[in-house]
C-alpha atoms as a PDB file:
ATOM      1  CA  UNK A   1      17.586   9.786  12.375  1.00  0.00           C
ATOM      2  CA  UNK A   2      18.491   7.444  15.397  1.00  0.00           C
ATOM      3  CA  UNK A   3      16.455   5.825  17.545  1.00  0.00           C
ATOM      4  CA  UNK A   4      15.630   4.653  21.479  1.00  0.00           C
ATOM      5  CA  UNK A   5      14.907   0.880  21.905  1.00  0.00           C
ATOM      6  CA  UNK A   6      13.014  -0.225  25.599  1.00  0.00           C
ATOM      7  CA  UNK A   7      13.048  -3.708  26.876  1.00  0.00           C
ATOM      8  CA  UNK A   8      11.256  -3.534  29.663  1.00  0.00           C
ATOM      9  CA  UNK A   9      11.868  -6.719  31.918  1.00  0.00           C
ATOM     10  CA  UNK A  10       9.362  -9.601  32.726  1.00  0.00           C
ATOM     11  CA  UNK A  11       9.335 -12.904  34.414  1.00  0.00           C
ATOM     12  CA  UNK A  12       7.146 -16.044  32.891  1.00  0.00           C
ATOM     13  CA  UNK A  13       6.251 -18.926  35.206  1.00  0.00           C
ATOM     14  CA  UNK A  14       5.784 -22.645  34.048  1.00  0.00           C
ATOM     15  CA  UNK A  15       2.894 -24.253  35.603  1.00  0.00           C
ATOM     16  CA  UNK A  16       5.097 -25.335  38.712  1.00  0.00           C
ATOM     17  CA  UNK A  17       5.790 -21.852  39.797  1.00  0.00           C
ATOM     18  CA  UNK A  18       9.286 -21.619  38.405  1.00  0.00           C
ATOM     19  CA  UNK A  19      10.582 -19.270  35.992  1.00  0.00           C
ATOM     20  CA  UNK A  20      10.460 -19.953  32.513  1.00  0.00           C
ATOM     21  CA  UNK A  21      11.294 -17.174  30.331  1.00  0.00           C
ATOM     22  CA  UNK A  22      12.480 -14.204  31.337  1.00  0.00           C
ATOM     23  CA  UNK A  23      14.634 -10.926  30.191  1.00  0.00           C
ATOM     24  CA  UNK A  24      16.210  -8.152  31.723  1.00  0.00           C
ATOM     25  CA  UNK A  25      15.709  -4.950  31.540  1.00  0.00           C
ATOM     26  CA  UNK A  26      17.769  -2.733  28.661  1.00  0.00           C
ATOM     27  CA  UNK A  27      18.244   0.421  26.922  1.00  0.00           C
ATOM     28  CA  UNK A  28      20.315   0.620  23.538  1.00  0.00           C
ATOM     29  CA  UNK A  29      20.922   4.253  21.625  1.00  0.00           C
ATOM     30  CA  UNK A  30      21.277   4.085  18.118  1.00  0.00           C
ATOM     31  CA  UNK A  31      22.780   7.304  17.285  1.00  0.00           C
ATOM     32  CA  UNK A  32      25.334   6.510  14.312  1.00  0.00           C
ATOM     33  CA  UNK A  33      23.100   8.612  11.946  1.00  0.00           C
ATOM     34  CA  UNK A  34      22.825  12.016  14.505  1.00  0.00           C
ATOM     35  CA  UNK A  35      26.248  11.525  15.042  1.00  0.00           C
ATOM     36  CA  UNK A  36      27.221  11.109  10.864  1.00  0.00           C
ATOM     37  CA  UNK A  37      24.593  13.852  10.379  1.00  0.00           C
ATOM     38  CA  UNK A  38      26.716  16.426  12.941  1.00  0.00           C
ATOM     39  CA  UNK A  39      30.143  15.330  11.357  1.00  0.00           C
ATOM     40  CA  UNK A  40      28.813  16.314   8.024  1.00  0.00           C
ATOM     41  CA  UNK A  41      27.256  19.693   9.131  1.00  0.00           C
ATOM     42  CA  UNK A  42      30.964  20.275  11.178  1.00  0.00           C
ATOM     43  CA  UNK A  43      33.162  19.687   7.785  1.00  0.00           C
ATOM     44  CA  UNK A  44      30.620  21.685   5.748  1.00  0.00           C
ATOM     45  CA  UNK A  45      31.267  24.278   8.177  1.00  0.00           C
ATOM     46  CA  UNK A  46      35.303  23.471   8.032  1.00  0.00           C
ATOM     47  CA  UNK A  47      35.382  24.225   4.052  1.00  0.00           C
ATOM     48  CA  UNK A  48      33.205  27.100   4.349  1.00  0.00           C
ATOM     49  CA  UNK A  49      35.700  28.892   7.150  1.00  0.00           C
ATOM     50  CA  UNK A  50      38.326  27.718   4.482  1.00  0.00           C
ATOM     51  CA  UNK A  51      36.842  29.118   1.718  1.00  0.00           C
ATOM     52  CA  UNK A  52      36.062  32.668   3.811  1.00  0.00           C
ATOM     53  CA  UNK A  53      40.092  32.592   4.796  1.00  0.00           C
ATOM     54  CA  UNK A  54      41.273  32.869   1.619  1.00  0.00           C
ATOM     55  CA  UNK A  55      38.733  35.712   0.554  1.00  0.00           C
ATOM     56  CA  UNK A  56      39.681  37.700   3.321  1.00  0.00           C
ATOM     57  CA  UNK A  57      43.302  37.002   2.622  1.00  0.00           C
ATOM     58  CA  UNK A  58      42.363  38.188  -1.124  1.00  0.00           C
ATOM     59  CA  UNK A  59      41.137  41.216   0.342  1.00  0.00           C
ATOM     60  CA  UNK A  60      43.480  42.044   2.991  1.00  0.00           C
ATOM     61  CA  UNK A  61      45.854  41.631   0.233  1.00  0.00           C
ATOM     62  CA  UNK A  62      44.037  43.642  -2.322  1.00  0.00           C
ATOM     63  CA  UNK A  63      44.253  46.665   0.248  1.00  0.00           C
ATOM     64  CA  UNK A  64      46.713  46.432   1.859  1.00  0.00           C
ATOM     65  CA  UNK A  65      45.286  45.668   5.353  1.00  0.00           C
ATOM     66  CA  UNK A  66      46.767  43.160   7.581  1.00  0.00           C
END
């Protein structure tokens, strides 16, 4: 989950023409969640290449095939 937050710019005038509020434009990424989400997939993948060494090394082993 992440999410995309807009702030789209605007000006407010008082009632003698001059500017009384305003805000700039902006974009902000949240993406700490896609990124923990990928890190977890990428060490689940990390143990599972693990694991899959040592069985082939079990069966290279077992017959004799290097």
């Amino acid at each position: 989950m992440g999410s995309i937050n807009l702030t789209y710019g605007f000006v407010e005038f008082d009632d003698d023409g001059n500017v009384g509020d305003a805000c700039d434009e902006d974009i902000k990424y949240c993406t700490t969640d896609i990124t923990s989400a990928l890190e977890n997939i990428v060490k689940e993948f990390e143990e599972s290449i693990e694991s899959d060494k040592v069985i082939l090394e079990q069966l290279q082993s077992e017959f004799y095939i290097e």
